[in-house]
PDB file of N, CA and C in Angstrom:
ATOM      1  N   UNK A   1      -6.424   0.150  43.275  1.00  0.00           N
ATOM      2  CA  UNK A   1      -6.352   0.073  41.829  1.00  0.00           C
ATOM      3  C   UNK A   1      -5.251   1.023  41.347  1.00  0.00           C
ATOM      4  N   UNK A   2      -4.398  -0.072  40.202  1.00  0.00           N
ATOM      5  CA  UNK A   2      -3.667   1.265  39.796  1.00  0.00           C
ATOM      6  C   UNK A   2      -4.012   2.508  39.192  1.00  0.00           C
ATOM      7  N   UNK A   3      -2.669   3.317  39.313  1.00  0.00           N
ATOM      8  CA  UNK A   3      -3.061   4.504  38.080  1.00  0.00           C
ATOM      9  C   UNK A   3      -2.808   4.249  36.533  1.00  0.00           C
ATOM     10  N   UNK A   4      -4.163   4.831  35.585  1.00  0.00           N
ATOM     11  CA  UNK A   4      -4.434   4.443  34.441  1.00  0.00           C
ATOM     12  C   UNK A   4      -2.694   5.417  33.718  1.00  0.00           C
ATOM     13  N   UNK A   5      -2.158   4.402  32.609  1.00  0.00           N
ATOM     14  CA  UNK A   5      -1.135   5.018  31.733  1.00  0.00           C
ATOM     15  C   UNK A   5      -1.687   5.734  30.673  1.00  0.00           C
ATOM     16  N   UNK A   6      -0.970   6.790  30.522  1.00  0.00           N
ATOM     17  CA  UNK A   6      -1.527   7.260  28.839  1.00  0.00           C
ATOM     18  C   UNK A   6      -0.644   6.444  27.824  1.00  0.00           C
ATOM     19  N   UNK A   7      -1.257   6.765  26.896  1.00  0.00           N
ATOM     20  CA  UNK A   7      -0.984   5.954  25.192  1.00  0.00           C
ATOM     21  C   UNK A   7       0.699   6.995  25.068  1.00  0.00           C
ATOM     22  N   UNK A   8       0.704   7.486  25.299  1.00  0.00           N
ATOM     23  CA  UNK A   8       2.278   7.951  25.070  1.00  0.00           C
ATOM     24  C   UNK A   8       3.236   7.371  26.205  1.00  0.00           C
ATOM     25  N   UNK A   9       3.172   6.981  27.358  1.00  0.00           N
ATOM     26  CA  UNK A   9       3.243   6.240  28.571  1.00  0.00           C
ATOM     27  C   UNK A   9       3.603   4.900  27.910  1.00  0.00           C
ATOM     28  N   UNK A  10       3.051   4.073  27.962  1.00  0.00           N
ATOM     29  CA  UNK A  10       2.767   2.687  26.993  1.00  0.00           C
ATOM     30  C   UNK A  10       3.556   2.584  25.637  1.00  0.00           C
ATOM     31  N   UNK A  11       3.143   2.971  25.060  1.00  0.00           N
ATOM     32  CA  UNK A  11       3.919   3.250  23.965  1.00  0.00           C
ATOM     33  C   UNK A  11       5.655   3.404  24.023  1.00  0.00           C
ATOM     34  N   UNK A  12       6.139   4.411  25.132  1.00  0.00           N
ATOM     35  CA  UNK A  12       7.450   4.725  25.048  1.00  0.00           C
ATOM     36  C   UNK A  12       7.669   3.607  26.074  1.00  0.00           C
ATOM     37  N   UNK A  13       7.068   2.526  26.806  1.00  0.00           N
ATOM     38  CA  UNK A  13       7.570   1.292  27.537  1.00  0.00           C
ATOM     39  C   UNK A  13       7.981   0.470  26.431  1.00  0.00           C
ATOM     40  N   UNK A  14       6.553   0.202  25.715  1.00  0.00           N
ATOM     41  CA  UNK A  14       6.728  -0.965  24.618  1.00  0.00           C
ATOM     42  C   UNK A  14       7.849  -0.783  24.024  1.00  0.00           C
ATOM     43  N   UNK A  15       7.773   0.900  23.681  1.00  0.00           N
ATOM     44  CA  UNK A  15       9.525   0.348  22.349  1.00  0.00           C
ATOM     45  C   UNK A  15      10.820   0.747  23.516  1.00  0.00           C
ATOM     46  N   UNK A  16      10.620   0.818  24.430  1.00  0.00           N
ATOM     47  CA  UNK A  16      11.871   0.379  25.039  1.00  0.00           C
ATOM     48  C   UNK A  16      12.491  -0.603  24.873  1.00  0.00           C
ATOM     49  N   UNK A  17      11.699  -2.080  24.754  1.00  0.00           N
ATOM     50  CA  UNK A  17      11.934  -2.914  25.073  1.00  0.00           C
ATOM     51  C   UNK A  17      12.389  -3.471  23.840  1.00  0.00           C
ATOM     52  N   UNK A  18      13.418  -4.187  24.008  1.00  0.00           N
ATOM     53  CA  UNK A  18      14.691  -5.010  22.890  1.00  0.00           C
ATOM     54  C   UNK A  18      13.753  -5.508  21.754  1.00  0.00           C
ATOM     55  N   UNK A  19      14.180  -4.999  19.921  1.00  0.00           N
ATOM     56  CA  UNK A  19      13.462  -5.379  19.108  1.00  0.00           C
ATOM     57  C   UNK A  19      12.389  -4.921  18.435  1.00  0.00           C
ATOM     58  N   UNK A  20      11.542  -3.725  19.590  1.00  0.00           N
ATOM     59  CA  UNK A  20      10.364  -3.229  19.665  1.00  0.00           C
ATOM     60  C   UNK A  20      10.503  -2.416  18.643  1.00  0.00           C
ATOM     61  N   UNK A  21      11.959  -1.571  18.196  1.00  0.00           N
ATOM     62  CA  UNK A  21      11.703  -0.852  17.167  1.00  0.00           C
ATOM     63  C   UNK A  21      12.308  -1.381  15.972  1.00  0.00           C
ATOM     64  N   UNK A  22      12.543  -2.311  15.635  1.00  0.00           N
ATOM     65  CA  UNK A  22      12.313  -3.137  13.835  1.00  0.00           C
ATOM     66  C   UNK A  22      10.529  -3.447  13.823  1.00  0.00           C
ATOM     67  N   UNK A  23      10.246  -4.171  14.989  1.00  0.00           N
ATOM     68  CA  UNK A  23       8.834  -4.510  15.214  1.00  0.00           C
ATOM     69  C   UNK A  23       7.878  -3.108  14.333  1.00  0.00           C
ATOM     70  N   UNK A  24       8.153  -2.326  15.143  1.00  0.00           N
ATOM     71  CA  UNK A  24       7.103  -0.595  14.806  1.00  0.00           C
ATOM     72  C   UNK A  24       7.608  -0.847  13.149  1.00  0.00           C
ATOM     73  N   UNK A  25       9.209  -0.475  12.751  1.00  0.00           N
ATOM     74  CA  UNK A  25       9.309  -0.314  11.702  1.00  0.00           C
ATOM     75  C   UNK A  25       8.790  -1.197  10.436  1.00  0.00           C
ATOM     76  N   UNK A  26       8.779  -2.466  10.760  1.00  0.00           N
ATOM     77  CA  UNK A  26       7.859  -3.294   9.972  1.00  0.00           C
ATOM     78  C   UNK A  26       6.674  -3.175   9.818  1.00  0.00           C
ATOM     79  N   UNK A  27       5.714  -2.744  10.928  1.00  0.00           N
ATOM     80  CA  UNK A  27       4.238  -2.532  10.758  1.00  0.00           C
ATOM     81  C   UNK A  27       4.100  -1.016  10.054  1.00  0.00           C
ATOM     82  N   UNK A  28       4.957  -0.221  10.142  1.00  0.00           N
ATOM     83  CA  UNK A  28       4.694   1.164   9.345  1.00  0.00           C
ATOM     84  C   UNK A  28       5.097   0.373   7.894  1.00  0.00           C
ATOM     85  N   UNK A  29       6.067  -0.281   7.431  1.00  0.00           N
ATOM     86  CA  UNK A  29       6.716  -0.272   6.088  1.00  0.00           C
ATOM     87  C   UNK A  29       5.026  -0.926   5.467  1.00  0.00           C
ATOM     88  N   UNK A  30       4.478  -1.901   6.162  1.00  0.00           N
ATOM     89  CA  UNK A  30       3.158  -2.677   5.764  1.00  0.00           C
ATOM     90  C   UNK A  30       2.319  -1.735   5.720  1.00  0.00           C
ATOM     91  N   UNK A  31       2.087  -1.111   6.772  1.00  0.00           N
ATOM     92  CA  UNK A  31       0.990  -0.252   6.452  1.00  0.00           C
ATOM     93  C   UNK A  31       0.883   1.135   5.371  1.00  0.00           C
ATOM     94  N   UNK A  32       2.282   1.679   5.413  1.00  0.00           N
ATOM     95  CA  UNK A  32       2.118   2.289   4.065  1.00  0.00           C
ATOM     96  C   UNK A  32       2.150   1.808   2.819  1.00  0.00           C
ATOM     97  N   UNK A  33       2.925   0.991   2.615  1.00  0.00           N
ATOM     98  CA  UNK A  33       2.669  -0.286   1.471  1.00  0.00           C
ATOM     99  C   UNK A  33       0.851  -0.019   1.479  1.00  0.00           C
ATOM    100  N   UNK A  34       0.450  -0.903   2.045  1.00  0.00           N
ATOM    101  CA  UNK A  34      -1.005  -1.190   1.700  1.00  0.00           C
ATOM    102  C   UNK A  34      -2.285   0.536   1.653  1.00  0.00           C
ATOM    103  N   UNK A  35      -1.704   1.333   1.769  1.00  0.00           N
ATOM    104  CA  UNK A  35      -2.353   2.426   2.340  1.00  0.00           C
ATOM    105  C   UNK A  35      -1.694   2.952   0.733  1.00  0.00           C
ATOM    106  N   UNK A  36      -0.959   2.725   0.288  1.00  0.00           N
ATOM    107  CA  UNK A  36      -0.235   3.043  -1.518  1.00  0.00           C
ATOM    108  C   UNK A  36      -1.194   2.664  -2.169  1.00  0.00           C
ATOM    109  N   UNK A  37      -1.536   1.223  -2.216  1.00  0.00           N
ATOM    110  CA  UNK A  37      -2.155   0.223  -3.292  1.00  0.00           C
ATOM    111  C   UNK A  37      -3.327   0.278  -3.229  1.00  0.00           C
ATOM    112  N   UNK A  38      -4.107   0.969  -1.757  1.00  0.00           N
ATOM    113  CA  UNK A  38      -5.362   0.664  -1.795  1.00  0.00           C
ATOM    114  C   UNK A  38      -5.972   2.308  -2.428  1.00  0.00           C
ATOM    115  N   UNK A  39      -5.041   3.136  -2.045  1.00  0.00           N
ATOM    116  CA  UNK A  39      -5.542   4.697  -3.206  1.00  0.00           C
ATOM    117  C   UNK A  39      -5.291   4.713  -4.470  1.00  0.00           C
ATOM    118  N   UNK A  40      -4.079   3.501  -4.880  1.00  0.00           N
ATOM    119  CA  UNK A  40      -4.284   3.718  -6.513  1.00  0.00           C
ATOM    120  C   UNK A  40      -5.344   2.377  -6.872  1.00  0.00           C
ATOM    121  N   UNK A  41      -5.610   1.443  -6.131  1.00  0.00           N
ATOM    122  CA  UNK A  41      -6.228   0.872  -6.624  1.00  0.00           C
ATOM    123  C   UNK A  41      -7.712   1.826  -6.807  1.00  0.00           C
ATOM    124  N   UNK A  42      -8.180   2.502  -5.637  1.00  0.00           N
ATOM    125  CA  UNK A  42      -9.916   2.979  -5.781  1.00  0.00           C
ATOM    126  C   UNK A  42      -9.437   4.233  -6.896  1.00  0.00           C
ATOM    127  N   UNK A  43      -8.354   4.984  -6.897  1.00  0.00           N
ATOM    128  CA  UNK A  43      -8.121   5.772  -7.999  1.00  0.00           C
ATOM    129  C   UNK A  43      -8.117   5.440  -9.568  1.00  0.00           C
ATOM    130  N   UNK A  44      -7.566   3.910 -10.031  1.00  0.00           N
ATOM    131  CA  UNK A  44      -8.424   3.200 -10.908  1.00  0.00           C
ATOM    132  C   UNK A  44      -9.440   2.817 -10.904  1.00  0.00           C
ATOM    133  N   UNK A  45     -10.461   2.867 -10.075  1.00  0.00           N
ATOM    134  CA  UNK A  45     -11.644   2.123  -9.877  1.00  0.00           C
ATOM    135  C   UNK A  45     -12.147   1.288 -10.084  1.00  0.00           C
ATOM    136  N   UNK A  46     -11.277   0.321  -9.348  1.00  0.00           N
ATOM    137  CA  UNK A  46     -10.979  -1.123  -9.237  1.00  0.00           C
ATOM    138  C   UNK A  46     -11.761  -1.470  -7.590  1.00  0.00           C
ATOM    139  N   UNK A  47     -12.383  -2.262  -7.762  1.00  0.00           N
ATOM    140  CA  UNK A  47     -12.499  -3.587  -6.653  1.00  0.00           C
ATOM    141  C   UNK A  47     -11.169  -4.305  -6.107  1.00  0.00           C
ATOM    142  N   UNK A  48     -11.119  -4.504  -5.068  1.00  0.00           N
ATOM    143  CA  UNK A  48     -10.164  -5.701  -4.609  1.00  0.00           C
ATOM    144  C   UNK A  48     -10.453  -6.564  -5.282  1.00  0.00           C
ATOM    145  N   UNK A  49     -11.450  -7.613  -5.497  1.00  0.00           N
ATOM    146  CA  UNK A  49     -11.758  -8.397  -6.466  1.00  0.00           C
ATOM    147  C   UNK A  49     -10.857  -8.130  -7.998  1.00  0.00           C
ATOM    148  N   UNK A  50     -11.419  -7.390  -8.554  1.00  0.00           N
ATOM    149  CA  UNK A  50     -10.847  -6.787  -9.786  1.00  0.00           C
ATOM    150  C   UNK A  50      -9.416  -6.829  -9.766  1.00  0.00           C
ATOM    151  N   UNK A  51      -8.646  -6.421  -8.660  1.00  0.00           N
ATOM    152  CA  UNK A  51      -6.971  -6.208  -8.797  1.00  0.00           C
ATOM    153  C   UNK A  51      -6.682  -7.299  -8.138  1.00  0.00           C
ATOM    154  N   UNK A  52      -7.305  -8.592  -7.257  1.00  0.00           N
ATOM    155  CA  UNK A  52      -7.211  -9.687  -7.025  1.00  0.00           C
ATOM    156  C   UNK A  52      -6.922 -10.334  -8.484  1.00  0.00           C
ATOM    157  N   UNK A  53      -7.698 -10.080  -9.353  1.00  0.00           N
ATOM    158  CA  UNK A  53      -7.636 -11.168 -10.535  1.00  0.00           C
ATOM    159  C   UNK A  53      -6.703 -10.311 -11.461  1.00  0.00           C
ATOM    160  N   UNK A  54      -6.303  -9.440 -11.749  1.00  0.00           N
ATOM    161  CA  UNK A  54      -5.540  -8.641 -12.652  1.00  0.00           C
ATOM    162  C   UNK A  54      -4.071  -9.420 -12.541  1.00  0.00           C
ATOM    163  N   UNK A  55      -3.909  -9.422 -10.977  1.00  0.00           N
ATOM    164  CA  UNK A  55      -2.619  -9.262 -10.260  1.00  0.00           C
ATOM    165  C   UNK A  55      -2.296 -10.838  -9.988  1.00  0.00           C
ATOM    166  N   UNK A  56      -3.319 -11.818 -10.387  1.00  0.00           N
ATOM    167  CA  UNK A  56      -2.923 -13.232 -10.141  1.00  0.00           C
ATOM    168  C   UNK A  56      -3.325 -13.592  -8.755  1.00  0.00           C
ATOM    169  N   UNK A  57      -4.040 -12.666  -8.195  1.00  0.00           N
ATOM    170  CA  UNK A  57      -4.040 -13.192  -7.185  1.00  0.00           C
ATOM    171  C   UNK A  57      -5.267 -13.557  -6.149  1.00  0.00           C
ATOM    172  N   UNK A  58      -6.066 -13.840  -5.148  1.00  0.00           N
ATOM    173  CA  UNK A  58      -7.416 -13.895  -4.187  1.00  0.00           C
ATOM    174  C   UNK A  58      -7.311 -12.484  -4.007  1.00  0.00           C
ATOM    175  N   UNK A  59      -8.784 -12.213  -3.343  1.00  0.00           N
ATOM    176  CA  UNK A  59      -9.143 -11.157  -3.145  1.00  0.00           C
ATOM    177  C   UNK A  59      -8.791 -10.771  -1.768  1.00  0.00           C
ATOM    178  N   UNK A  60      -9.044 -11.991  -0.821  1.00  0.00           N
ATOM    179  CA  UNK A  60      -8.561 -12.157   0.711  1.00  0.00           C
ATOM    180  C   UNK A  60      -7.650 -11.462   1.069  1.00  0.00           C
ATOM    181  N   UNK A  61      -5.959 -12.032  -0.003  1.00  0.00           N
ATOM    182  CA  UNK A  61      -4.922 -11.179  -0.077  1.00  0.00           C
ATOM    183  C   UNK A  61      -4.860  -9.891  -0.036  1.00  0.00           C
ATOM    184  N   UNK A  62      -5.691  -9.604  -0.995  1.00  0.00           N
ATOM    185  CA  UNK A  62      -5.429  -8.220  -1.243  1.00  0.00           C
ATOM    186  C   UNK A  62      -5.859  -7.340  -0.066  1.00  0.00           C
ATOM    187  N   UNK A  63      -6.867  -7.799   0.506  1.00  0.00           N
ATOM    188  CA  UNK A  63      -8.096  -7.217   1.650  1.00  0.00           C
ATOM    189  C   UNK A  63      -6.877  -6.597   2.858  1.00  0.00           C
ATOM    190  N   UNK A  64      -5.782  -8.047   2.946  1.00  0.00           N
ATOM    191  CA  UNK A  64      -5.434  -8.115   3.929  1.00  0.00           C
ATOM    192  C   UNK A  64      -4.035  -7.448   3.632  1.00  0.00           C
ATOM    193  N   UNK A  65      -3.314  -7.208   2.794  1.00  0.00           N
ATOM    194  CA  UNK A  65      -2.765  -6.205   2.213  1.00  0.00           C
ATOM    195  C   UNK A  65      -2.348  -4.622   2.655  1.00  0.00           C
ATOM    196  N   UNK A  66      -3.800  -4.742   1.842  1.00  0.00           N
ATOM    197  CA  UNK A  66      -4.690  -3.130   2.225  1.00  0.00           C
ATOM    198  C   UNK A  66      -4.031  -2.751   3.415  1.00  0.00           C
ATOM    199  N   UNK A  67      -4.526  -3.558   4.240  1.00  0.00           N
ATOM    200  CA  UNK A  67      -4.716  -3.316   5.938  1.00  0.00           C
ATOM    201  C   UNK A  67      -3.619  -3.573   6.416  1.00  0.00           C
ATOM    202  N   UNK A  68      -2.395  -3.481   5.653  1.00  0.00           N
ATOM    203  CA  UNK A  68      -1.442  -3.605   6.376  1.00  0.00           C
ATOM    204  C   UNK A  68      -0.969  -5.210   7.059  1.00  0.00           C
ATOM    205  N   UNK A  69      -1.507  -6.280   7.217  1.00  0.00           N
ATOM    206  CA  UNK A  69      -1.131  -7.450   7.736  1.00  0.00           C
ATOM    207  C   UNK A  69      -0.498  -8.413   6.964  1.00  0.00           C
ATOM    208  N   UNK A  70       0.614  -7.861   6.293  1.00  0.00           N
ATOM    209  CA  UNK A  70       1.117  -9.050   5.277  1.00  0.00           C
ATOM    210  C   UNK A  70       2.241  -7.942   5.364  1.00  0.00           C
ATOM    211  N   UNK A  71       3.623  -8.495   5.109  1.00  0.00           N
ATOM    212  CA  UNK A  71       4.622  -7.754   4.473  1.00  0.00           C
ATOM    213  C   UNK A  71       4.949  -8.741   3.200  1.00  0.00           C
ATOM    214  N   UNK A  72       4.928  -8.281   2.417  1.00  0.00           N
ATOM    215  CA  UNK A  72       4.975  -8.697   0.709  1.00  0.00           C
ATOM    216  C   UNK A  72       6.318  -8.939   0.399  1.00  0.00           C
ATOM    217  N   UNK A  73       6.330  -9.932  -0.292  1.00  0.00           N
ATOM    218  CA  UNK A  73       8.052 -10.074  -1.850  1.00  0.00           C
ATOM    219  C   UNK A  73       8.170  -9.253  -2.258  1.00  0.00           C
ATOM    220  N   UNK A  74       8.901  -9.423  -3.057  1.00  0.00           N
ATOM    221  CA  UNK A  74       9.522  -8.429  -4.266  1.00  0.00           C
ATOM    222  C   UNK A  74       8.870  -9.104  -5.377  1.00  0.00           C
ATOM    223  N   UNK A  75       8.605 -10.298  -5.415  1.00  0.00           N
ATOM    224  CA  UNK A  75       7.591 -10.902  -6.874  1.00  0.00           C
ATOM    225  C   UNK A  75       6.215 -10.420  -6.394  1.00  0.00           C
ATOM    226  N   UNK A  76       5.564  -9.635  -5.462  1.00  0.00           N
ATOM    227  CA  UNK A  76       4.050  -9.747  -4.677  1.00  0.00           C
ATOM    228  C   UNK A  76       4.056  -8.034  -5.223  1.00  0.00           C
ATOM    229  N   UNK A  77       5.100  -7.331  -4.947  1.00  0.00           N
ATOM    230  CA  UNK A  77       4.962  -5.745  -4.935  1.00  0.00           C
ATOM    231  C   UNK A  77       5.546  -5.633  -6.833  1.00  0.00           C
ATOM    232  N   UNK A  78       5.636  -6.547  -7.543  1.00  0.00           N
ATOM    233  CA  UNK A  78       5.854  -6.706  -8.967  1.00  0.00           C
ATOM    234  C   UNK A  78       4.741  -6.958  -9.927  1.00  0.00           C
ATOM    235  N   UNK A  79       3.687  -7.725  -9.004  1.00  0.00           N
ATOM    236  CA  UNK A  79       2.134  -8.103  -9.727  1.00  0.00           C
ATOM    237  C   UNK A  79       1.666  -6.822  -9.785  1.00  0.00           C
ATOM    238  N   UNK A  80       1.553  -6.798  -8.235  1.00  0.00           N
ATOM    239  CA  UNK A  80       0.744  -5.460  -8.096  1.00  0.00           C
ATOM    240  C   UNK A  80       1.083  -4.203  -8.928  1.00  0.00           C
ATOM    241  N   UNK A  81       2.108  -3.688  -8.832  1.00  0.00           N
ATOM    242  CA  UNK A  81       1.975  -2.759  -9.439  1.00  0.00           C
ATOM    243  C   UNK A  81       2.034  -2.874 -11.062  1.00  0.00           C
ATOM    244  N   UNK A  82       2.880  -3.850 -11.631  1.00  0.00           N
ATOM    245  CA  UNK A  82       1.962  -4.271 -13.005  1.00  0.00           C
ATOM    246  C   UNK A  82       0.488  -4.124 -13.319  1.00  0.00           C
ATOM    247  N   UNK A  83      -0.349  -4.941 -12.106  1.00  0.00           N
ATOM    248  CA  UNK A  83      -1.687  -4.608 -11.966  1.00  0.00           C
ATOM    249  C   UNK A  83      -2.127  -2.985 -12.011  1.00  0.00           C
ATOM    250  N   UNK A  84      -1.450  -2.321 -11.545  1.00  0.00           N
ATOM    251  CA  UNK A  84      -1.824  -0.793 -10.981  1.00  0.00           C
ATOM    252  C   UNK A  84      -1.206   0.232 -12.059  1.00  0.00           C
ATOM    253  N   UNK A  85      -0.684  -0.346 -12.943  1.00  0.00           N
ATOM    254  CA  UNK A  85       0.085   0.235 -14.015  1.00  0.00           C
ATOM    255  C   UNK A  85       1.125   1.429 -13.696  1.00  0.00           C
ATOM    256  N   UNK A  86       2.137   0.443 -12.402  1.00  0.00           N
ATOM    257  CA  UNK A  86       2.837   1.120 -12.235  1.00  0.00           C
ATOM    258  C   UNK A  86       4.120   0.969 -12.102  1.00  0.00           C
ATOM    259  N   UNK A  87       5.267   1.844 -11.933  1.00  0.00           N
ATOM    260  CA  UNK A  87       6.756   1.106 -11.885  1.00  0.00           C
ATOM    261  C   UNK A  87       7.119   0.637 -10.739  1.00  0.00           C
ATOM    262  N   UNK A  88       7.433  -0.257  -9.958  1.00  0.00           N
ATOM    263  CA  UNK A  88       8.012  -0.466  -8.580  1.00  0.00           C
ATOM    264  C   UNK A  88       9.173  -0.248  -8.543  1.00  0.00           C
ATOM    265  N   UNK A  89       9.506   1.005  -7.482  1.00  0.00           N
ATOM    266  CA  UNK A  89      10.707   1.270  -7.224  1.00  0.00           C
ATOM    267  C   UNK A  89      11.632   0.897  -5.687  1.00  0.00           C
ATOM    268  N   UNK A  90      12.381  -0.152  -5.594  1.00  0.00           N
ATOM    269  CA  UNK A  90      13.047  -0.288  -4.209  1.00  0.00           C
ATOM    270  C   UNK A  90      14.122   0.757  -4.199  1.00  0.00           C
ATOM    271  N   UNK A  91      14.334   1.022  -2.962  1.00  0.00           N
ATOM    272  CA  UNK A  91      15.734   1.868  -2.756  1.00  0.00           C
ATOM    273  C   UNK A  91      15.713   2.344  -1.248  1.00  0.00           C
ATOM    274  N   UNK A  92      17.335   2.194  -1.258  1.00  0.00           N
ATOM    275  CA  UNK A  92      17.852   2.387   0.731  1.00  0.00           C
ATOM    276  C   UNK A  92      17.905   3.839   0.603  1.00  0.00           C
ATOM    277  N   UNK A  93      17.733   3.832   1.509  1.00  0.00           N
ATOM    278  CA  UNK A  93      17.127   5.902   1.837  1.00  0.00           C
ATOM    279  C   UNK A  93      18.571   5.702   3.302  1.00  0.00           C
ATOM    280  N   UNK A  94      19.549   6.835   3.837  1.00  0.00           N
ATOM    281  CA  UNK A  94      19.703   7.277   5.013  1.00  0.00           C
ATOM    282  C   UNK A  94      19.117   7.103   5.689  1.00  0.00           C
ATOM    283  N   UNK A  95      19.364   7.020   7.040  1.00  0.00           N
ATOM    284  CA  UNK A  95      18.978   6.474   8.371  1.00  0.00           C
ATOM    285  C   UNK A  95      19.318   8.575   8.477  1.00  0.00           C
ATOM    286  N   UNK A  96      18.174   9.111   9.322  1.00  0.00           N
ATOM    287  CA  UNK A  96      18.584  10.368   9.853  1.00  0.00           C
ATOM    288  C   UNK A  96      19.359  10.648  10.848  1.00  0.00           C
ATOM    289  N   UNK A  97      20.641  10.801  11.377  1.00  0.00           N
ATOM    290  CA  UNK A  97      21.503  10.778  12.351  1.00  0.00           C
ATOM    291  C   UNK A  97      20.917  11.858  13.638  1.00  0.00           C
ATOM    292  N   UNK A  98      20.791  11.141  14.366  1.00  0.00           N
ATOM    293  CA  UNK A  98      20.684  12.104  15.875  1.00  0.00           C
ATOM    294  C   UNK A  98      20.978  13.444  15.977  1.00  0.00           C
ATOM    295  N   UNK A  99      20.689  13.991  16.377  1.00  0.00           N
ATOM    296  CA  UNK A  99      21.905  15.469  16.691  1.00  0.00           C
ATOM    297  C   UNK A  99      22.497  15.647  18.061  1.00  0.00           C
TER     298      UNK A  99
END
């Protein structure tokens, strides 16, 4: 039997591999996205339900949102934060250069 890898092991294979890091970077951009909406949403004290219907939209969505499994429009991150009574701001940030 082989020897077991650690999670840092694995991890630095996976993003070796061609693509792997837009891949990571997309699931972080989703998951903080949804990890935003779901503290101002319970900070209004709102239901998913509740900001489902505010925002035009199912509740499903939103659930799945939350959790990171959707990367959203620019008309999707425009409801919402209308819904959330808030401004949506896009903008390109620097890439941090190596040293």
């Amino acid at each position: 039997m082989g020897e077991r890898k650690s999670w840092a092991d694995i991890r630095a294979e996976v993003m070796g591999r061609p693509g792997a890091g837009a891949g990571y970077e997309a699931a972080r951009i989703r998951f903080e996205l949804g990890a935003t909406v779901r503290a101002r949403r319970e900070e209004l004290g709102l239901t998913q339900a509740e900001l489902a219907k505010v925002a035009g939209l199912k509740q499903p969505a939103i659930a799945r949102f939350e959790a990171g499994g959707t990367m959203p429009t620019i008309p999707m991150l425009e409801r919402l934060a209308e819904a959330l009574h808030l401004r949506l701001n896009v903008q390109f940030e620097r890439l941090c250069e190596a040293g």
